[in-house]
PDB file of N, CA and C in Angstrom:
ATOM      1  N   UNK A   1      86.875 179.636  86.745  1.00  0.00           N
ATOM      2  CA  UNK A   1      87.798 179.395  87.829  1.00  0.00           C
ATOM      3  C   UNK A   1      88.895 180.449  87.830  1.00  0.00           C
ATOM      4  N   UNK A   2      89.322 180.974  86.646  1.00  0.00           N
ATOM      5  CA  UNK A   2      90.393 181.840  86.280  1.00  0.00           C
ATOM      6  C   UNK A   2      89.845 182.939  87.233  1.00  0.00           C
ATOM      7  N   UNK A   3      88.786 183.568  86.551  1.00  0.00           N
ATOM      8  CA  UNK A   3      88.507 184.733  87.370  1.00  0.00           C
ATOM      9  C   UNK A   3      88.196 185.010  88.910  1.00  0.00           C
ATOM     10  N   UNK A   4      87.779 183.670  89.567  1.00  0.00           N
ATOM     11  CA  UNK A   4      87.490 183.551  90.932  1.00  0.00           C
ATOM     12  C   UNK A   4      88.658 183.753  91.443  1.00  0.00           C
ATOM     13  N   UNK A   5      89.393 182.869  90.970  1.00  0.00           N
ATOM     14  CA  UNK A   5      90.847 182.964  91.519  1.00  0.00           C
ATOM     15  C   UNK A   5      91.758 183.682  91.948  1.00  0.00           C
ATOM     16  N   UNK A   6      91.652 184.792  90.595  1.00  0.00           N
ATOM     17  CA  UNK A   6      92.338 186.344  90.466  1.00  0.00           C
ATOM     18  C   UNK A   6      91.659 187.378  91.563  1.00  0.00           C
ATOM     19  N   UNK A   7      89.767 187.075  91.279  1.00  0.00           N
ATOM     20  CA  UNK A   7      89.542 187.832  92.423  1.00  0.00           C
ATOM     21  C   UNK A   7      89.644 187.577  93.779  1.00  0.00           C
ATOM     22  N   UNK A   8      90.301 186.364  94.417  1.00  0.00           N
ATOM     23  CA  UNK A   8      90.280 186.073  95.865  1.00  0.00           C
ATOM     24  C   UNK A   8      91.790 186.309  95.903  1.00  0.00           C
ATOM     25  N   UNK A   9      93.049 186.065  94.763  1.00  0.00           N
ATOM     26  CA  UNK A   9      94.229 186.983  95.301  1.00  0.00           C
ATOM     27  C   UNK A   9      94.197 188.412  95.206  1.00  0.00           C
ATOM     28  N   UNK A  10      93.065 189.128  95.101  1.00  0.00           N
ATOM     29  CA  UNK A  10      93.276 190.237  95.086  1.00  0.00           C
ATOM     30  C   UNK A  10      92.713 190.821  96.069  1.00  0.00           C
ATOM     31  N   UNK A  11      91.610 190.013  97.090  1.00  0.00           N
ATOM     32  CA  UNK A  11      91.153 190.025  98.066  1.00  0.00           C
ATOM     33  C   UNK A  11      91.971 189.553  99.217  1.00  0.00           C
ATOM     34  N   UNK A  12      93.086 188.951  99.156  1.00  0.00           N
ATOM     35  CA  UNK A  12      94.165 188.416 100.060  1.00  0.00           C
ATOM     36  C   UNK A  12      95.297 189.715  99.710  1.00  0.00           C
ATOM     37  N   UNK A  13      95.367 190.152  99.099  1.00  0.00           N
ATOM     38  CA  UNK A  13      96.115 191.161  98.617  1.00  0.00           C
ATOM     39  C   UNK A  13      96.102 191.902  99.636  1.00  0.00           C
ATOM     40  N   UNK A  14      94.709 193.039  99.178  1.00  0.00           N
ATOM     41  CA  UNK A  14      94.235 194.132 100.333  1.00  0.00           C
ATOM     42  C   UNK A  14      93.998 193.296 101.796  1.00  0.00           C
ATOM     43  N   UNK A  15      93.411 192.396 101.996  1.00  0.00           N
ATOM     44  CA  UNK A  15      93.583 191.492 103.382  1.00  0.00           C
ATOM     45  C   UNK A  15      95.163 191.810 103.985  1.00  0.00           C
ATOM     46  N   UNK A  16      95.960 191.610 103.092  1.00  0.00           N
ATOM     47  CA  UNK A  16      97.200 191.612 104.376  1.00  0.00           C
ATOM     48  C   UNK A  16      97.824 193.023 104.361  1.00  0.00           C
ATOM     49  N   UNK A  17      97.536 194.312 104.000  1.00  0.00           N
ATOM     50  CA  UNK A  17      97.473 195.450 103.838  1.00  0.00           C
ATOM     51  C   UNK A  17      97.425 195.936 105.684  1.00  0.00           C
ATOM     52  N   UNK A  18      96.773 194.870 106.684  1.00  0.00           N
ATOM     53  CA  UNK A  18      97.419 195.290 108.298  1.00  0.00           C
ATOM     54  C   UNK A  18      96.637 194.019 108.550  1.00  0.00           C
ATOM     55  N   UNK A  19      96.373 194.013 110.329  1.00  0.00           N
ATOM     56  CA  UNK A  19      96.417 193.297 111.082  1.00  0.00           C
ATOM     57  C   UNK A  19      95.100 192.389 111.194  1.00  0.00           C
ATOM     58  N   UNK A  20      94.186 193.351 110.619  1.00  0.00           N
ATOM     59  CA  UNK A  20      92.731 192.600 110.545  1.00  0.00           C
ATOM     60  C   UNK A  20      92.351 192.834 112.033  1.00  0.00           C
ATOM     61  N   UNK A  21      92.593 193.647 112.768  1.00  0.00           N
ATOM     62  CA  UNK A  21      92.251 193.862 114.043  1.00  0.00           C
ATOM     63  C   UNK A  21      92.566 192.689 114.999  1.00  0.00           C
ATOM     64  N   UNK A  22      93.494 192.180 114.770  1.00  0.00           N
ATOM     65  CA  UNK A  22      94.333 191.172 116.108  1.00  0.00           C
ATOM     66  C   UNK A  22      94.575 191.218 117.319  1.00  0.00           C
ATOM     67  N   UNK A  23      93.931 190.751 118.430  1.00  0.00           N
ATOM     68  CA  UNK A  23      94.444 191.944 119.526  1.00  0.00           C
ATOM     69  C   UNK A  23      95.799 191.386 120.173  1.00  0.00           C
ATOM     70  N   UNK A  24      96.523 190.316 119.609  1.00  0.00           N
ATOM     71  CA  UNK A  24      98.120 189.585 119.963  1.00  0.00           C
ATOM     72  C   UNK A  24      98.496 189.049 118.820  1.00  0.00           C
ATOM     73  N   UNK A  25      99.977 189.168 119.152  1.00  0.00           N
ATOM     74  CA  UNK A  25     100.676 188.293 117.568  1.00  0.00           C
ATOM     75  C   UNK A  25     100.200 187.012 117.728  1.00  0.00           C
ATOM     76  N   UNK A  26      99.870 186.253 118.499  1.00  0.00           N
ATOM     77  CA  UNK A  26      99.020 184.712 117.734  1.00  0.00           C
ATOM     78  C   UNK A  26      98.313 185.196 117.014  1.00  0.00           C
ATOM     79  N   UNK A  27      97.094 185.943 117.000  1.00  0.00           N
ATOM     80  CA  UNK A  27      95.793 185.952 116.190  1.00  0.00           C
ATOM     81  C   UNK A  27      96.510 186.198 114.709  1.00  0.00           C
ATOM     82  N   UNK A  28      97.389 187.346 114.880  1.00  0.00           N
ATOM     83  CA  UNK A  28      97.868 187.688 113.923  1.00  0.00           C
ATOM     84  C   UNK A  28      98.961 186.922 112.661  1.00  0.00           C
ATOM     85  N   UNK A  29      99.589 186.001 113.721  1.00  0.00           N
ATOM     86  CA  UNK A  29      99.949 185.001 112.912  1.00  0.00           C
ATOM     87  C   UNK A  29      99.047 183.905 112.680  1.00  0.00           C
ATOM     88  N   UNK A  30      97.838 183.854 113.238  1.00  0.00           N
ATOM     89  CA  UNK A  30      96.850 182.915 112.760  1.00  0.00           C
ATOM     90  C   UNK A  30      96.113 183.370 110.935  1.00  0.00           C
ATOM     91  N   UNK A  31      96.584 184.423 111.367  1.00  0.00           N
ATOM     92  CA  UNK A  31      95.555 185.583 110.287  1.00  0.00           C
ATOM     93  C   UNK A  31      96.534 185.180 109.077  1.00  0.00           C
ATOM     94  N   UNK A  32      97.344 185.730 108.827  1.00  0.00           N
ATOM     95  CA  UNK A  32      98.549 185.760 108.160  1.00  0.00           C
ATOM     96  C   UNK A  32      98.920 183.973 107.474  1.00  0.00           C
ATOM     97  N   UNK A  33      99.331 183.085 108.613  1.00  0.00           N
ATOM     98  CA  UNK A  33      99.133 181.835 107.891  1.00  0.00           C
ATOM     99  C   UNK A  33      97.850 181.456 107.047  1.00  0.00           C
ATOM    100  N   UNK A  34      96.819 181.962 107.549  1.00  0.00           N
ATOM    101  CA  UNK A  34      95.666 181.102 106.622  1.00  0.00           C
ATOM    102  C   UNK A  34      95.398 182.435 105.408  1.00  0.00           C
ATOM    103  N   UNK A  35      95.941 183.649 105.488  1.00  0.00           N
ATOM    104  CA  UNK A  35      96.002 184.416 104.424  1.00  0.00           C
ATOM    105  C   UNK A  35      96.740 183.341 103.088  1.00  0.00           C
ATOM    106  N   UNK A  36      97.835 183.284 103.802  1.00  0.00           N
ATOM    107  CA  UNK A  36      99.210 182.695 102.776  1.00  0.00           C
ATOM    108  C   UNK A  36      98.746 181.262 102.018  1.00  0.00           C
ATOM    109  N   UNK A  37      97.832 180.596 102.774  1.00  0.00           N
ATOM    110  CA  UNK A  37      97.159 179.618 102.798  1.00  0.00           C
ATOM    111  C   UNK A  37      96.541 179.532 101.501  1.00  0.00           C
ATOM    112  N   UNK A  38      95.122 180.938 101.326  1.00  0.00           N
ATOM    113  CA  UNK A  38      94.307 180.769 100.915  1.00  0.00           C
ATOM    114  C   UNK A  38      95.322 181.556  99.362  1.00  0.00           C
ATOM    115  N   UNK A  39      96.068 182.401  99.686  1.00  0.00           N
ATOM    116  CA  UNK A  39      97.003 182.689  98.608  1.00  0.00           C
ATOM    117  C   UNK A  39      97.359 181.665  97.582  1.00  0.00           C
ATOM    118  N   UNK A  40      98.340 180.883  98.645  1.00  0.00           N
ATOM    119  CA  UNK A  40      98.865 179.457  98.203  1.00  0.00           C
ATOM    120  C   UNK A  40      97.429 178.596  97.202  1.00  0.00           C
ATOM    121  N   UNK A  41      96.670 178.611  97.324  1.00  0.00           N
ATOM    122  CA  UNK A  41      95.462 178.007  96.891  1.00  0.00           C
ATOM    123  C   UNK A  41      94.902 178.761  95.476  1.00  0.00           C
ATOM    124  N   UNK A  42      95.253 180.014  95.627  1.00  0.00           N
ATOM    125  CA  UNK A  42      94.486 180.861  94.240  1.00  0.00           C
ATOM    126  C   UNK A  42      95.877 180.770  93.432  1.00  0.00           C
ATOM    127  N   UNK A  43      97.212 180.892  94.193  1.00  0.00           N
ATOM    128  CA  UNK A  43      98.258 180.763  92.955  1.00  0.00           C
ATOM    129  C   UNK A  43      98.149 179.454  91.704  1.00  0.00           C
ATOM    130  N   UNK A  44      97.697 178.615  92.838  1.00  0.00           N
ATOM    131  CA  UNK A  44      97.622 177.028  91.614  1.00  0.00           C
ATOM    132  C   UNK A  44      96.171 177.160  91.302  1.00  0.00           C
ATOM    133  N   UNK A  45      95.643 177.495  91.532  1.00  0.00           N
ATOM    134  CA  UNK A  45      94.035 177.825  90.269  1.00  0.00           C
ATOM    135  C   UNK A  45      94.116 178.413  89.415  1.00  0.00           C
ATOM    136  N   UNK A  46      95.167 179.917  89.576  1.00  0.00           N
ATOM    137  CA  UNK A  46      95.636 180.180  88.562  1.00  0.00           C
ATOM    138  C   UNK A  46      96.242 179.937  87.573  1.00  0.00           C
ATOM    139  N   UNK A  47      97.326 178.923  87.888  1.00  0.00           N
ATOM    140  CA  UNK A  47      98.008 178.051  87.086  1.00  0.00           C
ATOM    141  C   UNK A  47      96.998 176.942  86.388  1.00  0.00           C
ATOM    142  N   UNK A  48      96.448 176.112  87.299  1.00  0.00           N
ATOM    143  CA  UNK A  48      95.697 174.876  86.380  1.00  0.00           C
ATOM    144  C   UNK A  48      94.424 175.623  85.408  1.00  0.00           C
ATOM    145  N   UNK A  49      94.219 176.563  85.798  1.00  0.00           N
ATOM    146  CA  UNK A  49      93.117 177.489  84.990  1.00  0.00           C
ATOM    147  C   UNK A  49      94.115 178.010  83.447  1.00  0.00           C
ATOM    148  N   UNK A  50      94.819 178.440  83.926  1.00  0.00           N
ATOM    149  CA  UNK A  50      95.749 178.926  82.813  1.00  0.00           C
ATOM    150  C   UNK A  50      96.270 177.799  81.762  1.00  0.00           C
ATOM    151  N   UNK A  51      96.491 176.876  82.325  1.00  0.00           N
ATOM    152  CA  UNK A  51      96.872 175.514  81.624  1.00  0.00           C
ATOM    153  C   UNK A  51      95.873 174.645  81.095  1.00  0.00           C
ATOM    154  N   UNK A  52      94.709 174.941  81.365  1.00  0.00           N
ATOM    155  CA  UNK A  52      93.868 174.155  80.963  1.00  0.00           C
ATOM    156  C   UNK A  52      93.196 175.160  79.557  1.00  0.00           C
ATOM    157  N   UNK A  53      93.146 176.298  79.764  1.00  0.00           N
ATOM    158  CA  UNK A  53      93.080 177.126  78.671  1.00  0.00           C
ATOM    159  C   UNK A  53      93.388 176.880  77.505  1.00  0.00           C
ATOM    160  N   UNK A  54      94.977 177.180  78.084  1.00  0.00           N
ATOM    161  CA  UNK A  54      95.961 176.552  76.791  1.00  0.00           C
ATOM    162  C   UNK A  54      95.933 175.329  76.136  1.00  0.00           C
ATOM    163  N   UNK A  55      95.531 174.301  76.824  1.00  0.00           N
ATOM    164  CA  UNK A  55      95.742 173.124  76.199  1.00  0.00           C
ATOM    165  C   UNK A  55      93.898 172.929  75.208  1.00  0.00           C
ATOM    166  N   UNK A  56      92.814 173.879  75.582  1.00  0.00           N
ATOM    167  CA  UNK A  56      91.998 173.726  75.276  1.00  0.00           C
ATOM    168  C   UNK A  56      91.971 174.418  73.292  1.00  0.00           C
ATOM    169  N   UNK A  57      93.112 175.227  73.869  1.00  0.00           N
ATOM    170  CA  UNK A  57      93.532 175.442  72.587  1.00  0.00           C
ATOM    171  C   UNK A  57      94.469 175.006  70.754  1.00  0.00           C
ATOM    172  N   UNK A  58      94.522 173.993  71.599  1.00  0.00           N
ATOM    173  CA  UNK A  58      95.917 173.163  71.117  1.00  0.00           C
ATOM    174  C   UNK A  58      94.946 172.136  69.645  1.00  0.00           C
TER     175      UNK A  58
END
């Protein structure tokens, strides 16, 4: 899970690098919210991945 994770924020990374070809700011803020979205989603995988590590260690 750790590594999926890391690799889809790093794929949201370069994703918001421009517009994704939008042809109006809706699309573009459509783009952008579900970027942040899917961001928002790999930050806490990262975390419960990371935490579950640790505690596997304990």
């Amino acid at each position: 899970m750790l590594e999926q994770a890391v690799r889809l924020r790093a794929i949201v990374e370069l994703a918001t690098v421009d517009d994704g070809g939008a042809v109006n700011l809706w699309q573009a803020d459509q783009r952008s919210t579900a970027l942040r979205e899917v961001d928002r989603a790999s930050r806490r995988a990262v975390g419960a991945a990371t935490l579950w590590v640790e505690g596997t260690r304990a």
